[in-house]
N, C-alpha and C. Protein backbone atom coordinates (compact mmCIF):
# COMPACT_ATOMS: atom_id res chain seq x y z
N UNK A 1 27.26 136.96 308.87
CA UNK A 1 26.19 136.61 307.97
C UNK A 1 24.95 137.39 308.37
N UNK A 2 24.29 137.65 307.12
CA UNK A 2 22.84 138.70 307.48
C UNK A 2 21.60 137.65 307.80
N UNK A 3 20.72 137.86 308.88
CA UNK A 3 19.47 137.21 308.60
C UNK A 3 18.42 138.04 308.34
N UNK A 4 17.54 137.08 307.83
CA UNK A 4 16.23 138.41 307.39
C UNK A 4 14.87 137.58 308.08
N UNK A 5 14.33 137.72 308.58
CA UNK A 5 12.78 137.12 309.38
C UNK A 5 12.05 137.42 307.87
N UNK A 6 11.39 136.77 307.23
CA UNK A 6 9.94 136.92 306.22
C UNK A 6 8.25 137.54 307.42
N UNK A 7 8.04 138.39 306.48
CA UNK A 7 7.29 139.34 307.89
C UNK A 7 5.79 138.30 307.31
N UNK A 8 5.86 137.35 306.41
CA UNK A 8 4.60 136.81 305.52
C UNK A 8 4.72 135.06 306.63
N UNK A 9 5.56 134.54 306.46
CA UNK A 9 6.08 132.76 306.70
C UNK A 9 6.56 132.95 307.85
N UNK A 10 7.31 134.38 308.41
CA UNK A 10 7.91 133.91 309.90
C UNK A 10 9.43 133.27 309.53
N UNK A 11 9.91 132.78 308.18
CA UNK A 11 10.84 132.22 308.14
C UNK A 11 12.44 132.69 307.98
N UNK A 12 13.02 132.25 308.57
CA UNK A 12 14.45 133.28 308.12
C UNK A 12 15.40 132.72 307.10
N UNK A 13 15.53 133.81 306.64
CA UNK A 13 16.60 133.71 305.71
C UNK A 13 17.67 134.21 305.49
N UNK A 14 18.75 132.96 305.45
CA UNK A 14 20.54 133.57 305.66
C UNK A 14 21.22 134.19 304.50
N UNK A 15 21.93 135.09 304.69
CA UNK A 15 22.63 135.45 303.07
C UNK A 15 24.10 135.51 303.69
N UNK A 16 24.51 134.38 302.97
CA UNK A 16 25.61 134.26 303.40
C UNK A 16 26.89 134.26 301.94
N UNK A 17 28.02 134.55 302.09
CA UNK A 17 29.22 134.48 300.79
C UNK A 17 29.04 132.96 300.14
N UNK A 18 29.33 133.68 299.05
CA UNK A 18 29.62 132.51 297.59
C UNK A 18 30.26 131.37 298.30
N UNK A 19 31.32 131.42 298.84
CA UNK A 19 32.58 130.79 299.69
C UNK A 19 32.10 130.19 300.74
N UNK A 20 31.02 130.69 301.16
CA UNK A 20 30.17 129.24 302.58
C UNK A 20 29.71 128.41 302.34
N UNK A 21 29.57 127.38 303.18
CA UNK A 21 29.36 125.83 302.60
C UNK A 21 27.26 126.24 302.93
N UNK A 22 26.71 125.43 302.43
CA UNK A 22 25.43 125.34 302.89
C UNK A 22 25.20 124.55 304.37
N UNK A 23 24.54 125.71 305.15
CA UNK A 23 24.33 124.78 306.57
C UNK A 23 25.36 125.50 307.66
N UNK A 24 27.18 125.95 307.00
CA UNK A 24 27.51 126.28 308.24
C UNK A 24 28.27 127.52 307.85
N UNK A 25 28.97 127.86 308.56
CA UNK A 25 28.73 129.39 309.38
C UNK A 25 30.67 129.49 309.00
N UNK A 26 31.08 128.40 308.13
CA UNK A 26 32.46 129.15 308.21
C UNK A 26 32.58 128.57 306.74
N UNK A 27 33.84 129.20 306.09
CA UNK A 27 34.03 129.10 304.11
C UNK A 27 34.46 127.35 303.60
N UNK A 28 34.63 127.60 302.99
CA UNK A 28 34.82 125.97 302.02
C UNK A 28 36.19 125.73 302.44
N UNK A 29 37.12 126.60 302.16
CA UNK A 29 38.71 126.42 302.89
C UNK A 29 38.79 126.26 304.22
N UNK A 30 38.11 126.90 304.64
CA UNK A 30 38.41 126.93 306.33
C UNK A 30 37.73 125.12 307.05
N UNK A 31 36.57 124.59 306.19
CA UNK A 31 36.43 123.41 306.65
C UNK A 31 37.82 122.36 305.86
N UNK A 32 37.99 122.30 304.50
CA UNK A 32 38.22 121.38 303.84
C UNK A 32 39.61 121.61 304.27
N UNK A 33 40.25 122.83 305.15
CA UNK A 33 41.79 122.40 305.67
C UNK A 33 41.77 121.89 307.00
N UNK A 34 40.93 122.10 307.66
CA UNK A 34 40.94 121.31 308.76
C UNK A 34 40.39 119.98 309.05
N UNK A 35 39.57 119.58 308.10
CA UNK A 35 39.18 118.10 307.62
C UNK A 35 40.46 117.68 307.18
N UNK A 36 41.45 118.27 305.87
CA UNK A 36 42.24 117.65 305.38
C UNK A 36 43.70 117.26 306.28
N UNK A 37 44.05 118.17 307.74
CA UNK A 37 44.30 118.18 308.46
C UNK A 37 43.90 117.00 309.05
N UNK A 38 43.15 116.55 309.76
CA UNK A 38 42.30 115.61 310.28
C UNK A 38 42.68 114.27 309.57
N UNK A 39 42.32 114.14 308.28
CA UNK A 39 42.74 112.93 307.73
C UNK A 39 44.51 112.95 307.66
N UNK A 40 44.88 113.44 306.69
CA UNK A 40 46.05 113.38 306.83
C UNK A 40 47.41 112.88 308.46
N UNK A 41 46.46 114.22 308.73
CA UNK A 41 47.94 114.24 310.01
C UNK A 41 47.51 113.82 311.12
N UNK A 42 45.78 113.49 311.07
CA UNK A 42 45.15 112.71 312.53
C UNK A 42 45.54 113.83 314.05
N UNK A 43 45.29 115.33 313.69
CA UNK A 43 45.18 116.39 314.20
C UNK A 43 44.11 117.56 314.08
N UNK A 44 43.89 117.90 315.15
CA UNK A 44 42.94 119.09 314.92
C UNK A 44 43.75 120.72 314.33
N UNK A 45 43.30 121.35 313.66
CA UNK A 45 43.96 122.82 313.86
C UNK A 45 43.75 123.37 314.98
N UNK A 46 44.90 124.51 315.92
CA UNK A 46 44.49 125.06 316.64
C UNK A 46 43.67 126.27 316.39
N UNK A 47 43.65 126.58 315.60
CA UNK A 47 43.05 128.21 314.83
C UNK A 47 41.51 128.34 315.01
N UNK A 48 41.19 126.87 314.47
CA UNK A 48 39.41 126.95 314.91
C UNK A 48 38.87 125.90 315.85
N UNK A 49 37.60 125.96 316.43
CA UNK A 49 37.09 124.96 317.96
C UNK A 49 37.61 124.16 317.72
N UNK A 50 37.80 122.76 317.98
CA UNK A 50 38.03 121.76 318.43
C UNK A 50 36.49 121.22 317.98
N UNK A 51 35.19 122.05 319.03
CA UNK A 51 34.22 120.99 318.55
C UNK A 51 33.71 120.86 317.69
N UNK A 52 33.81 122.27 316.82
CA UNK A 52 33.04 122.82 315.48
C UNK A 52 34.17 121.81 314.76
N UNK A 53 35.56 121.27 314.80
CA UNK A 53 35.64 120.28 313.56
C UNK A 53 35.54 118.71 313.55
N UNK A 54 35.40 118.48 314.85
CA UNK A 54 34.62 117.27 315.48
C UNK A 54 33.13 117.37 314.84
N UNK A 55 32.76 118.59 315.08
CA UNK A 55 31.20 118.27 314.62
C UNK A 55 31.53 117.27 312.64
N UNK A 56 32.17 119.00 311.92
CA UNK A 56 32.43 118.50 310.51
C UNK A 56 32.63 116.94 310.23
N UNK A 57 33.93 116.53 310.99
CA UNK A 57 34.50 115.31 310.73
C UNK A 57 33.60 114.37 310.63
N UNK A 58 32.56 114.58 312.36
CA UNK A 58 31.71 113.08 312.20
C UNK A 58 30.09 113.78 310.57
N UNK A 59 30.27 114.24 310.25
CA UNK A 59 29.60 114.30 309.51
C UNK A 59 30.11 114.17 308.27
N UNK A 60 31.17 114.38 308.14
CA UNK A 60 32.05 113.45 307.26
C UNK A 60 32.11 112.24 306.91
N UNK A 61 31.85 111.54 308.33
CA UNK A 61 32.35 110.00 308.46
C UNK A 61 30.74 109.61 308.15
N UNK A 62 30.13 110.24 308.66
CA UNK A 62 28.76 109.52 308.53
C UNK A 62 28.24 109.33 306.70
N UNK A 63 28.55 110.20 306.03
CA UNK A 63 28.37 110.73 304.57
C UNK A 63 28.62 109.96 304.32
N UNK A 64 30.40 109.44 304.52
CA UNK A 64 31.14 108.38 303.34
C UNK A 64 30.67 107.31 304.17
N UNK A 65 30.36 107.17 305.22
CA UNK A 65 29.58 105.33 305.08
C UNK A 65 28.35 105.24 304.81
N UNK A 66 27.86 106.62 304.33
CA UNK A 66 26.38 106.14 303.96
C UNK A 66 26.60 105.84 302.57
N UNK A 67 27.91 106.24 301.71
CA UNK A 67 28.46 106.44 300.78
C UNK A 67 28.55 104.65 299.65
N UNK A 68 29.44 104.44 301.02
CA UNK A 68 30.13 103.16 300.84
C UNK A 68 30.65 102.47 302.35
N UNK A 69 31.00 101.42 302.53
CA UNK A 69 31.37 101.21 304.02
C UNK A 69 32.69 101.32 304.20
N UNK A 70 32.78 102.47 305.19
CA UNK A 70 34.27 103.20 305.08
C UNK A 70 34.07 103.41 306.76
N UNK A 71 35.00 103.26 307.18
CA UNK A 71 35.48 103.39 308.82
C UNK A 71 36.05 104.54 309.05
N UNK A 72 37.00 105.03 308.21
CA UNK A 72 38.24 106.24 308.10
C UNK A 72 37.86 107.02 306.83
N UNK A 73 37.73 108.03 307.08
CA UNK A 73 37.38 108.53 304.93
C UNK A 73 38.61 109.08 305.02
N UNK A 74 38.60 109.38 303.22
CA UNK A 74 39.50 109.54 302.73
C UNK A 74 39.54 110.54 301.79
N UNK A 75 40.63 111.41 301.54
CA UNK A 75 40.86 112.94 300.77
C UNK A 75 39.39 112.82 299.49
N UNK A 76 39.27 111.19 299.00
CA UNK A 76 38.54 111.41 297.77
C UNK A 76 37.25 111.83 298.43
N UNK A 77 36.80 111.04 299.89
CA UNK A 77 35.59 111.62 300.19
C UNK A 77 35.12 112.79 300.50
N UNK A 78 36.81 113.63 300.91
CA UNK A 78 36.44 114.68 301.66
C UNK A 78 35.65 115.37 300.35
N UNK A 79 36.87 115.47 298.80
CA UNK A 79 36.11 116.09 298.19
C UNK A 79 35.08 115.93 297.36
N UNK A 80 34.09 115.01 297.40
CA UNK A 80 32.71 114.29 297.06
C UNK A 80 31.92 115.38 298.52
N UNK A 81 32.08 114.88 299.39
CA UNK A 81 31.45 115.60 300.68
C UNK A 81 31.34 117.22 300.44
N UNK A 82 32.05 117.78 300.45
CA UNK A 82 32.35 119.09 299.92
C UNK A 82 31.66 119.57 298.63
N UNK A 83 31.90 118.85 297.84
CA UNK A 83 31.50 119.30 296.35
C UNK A 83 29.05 118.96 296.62
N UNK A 84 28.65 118.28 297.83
CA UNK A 84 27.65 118.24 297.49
C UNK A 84 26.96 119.27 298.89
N UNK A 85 27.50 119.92 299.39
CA UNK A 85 27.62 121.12 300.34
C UNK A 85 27.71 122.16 299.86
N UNK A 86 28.18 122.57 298.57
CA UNK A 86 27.77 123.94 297.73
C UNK A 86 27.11 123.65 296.64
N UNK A 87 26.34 124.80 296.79
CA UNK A 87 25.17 124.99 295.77
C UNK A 87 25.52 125.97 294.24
N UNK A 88 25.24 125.68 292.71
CA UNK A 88 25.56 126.19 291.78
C UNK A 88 24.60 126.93 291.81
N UNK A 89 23.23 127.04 292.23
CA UNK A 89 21.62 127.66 291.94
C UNK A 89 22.11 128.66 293.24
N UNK A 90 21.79 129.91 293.08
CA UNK A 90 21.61 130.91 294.30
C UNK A 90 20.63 131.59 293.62
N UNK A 91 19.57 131.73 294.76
CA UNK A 91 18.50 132.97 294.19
C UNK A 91 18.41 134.19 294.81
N UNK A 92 18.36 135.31 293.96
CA UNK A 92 18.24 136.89 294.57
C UNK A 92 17.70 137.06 295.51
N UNK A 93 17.83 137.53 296.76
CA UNK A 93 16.89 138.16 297.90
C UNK A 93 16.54 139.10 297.36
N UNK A 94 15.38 139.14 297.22
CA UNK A 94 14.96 140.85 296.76
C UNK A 94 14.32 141.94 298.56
N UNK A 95 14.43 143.03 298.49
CA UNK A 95 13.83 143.34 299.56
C UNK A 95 12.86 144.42 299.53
């Protein structure tokens, strides 16, 4: 992913693929199979960290009980969770 420093605000800005979730650093598939992994088969993938889907999961879990009161989420939350992690609005970096 590219960053850009604003030489005006100091602020940076990420340009990252259509296909990344907002916030993290890997694609929409690559979380939502190892979440779906997770629920399902109550396993981690070996392919990616361990903590990076520990991180996802409990932020998962935290979503759907802020959701509704849910202990364990479930495939419907994963994709509610997911679907409010990408953005339809992208605006041009101009440079």
């Amino acid at each position: 992913m590219k960053r850009f420093r604003c030489p005006d605000c100091s602020a940076v800005h990420t340009c990252r693929p259509l296909d990344f979730l907002k916030g993290l650093r890997f694609s929409a598939e690559v979380v939502s199979t190892c979440l779906r992994s997770k629920i399902e088969e109550n396993r981690w993938l070996s392919s990616v960290v361990r903590q990076n889907q520990q991180y996802w999961y409990r932020c998962l879990r935290a979503w759907a009980s802020r959701q509704a009161t849910v202990i364990k989420p479930a495939l419907s939350h994963l994709k509610a969770f997911l679907f409010g992690k990408t953005s339809e609005h992208f605006e041009l970096l101009f440079l």
